[in-house]
C-alpha atoms as a PDB file:
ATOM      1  CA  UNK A   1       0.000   0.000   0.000  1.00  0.00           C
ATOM      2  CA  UNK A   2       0.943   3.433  -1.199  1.00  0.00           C
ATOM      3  CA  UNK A   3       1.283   6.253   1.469  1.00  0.00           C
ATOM      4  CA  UNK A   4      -0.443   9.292   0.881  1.00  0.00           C
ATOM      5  CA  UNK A   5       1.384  12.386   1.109  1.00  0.00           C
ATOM      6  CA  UNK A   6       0.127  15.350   3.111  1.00  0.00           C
ATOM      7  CA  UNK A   7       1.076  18.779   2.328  1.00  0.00           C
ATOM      8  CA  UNK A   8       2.967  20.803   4.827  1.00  0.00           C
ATOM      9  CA  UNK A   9       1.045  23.486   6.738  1.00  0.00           C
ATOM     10  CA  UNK A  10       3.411  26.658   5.970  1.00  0.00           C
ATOM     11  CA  UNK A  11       2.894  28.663   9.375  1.00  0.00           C
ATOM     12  CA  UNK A  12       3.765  32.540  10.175  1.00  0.00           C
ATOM     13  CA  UNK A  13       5.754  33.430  12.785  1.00  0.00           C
ATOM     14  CA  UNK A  14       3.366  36.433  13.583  1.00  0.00           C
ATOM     15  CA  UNK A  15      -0.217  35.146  11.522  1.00  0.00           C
ATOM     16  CA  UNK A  16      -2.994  37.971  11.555  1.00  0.00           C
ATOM     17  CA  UNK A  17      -4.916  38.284  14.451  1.00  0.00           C
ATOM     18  CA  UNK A  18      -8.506  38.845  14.547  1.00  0.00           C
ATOM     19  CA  UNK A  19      -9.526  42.224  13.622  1.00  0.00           C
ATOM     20  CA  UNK A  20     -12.134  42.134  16.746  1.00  0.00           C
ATOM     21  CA  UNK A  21      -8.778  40.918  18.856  1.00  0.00           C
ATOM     22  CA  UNK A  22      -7.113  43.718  20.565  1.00  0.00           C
ATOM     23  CA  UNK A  23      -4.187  42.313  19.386  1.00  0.00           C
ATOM     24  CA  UNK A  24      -4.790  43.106  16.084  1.00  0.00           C
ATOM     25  CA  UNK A  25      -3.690  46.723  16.638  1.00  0.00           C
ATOM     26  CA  UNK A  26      -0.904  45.551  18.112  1.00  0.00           C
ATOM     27  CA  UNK A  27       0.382  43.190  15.335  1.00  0.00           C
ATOM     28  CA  UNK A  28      -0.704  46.523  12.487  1.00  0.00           C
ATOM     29  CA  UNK A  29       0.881  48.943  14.122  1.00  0.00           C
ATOM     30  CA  UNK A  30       4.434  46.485  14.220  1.00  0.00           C
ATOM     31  CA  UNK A  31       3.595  45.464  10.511  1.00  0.00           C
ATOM     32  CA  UNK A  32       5.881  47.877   8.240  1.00  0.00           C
ATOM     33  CA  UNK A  33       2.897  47.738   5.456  1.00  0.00           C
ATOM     34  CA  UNK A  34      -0.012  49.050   7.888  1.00  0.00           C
ATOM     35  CA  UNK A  35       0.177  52.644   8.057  1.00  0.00           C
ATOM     36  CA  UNK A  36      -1.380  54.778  11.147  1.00  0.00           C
ATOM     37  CA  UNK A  37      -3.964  56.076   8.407  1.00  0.00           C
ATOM     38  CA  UNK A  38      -4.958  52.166   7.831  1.00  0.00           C
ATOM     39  CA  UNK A  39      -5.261  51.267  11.742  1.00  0.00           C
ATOM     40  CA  UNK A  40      -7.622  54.766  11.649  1.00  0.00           C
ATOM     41  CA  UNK A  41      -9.570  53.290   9.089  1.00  0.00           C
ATOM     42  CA  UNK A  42     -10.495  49.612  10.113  1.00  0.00           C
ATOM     43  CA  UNK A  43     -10.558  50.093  14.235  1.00  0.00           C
ATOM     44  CA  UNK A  44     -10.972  54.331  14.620  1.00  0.00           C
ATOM     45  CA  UNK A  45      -7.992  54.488  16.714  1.00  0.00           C
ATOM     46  CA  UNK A  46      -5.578  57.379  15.640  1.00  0.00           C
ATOM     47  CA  UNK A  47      -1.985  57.455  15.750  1.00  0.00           C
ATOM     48  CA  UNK A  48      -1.895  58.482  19.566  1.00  0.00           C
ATOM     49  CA  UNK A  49      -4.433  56.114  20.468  1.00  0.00           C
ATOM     50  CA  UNK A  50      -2.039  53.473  18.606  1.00  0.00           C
ATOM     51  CA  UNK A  51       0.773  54.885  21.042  1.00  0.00           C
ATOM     52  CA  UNK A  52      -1.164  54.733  23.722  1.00  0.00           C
ATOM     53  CA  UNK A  53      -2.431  51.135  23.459  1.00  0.00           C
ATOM     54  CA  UNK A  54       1.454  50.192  22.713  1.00  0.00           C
ATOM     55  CA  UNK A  55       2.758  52.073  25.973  1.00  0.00           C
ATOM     56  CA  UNK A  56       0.581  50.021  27.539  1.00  0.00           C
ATOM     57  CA  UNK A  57       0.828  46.555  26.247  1.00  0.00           C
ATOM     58  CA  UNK A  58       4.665  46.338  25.847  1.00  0.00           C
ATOM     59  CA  UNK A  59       7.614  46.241  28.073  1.00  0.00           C
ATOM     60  CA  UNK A  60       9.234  49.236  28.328  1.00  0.00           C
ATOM     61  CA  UNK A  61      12.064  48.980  25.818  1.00  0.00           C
ATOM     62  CA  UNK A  62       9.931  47.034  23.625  1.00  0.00           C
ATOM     63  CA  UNK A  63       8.027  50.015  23.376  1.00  0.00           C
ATOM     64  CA  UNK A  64      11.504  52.045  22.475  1.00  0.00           C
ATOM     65  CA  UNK A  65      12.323  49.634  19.923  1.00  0.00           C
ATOM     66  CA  UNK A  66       8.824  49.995  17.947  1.00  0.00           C
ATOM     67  CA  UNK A  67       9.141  53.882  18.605  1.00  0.00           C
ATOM     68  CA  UNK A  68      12.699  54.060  17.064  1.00  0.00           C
ATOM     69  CA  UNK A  69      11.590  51.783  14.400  1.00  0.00           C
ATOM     70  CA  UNK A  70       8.123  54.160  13.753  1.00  0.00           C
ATOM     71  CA  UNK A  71      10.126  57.036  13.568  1.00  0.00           C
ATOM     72  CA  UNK A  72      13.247  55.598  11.153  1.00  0.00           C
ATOM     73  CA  UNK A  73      10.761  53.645   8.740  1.00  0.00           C
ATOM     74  CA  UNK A  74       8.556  56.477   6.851  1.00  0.00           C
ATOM     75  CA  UNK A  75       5.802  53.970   5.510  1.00  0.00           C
ATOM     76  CA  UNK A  76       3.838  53.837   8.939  1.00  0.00           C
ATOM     77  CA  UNK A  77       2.788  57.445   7.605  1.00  0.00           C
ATOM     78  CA  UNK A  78       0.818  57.347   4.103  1.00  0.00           C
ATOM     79  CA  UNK A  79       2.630  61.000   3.322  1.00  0.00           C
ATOM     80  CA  UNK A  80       5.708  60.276   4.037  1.00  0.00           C
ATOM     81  CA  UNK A  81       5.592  56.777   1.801  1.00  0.00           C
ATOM     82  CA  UNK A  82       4.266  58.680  -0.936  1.00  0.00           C
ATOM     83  CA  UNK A  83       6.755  61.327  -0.686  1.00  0.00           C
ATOM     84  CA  UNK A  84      10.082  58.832  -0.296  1.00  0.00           C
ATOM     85  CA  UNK A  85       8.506  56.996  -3.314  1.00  0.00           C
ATOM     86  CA  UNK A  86       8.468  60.080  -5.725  1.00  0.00           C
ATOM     87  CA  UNK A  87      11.702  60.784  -4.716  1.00  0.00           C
ATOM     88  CA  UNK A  88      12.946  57.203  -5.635  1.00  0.00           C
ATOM     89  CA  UNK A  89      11.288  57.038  -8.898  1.00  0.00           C
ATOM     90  CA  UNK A  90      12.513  60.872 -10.202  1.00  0.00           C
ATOM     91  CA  UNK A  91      16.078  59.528  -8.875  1.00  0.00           C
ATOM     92  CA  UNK A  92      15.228  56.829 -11.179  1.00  0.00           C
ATOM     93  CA  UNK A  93      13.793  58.637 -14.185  1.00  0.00           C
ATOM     94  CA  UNK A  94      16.666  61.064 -13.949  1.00  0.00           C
ATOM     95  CA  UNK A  95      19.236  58.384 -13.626  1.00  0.00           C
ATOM     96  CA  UNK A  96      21.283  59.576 -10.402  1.00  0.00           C
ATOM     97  CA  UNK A  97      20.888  56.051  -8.975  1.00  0.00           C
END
């Protein structure tokens, strides 16, 4: 008799929460490809309420970490992605790359 072969589950290291969780905010607002405007959108909390809720729920200088990471990555805020993008692709269309 032949055995049958499964397929592997492939499993996330951090899969999606619920959006009714209240870890979902959580898990957005450390996703690089969730910006603040996003996590306004689907749950009404704004950027300070996001800081807020992360103050809370982390350690201390896990909190630090996701701040210094916020602030260094400019995709958390929609302008600021849009902007760095133009920038990229008229360094690209001008050739200075």
């Amino acid at each position: 008799m032949k055995k049958k072969g499964h397929r592997p589950i492939t499993r996330v290291k951090n899969p999606e929460p619920n959006i009714e969780d209240p870890d979902w905010v959580i898990w957005a607002a450390w996703a690089d490809r969730i910006t603040f405007e996003e996590i306004e959108k689907k749950t009404g909390y704004r950027e300070n309420d996001v800081i807020k809720i992360m103050r809370r729920s982390l350690k201390p200088s896990s909190f630090r970490l996701w701040r210094k990471r916020v602030n260094q990555k400019s995709i958390k805020h929609r302008k600021k992605f849009e902007y760095s993008r133009k920038q990229i692709t008229s360094k690209l269309k001008k050739g200075d790359y």
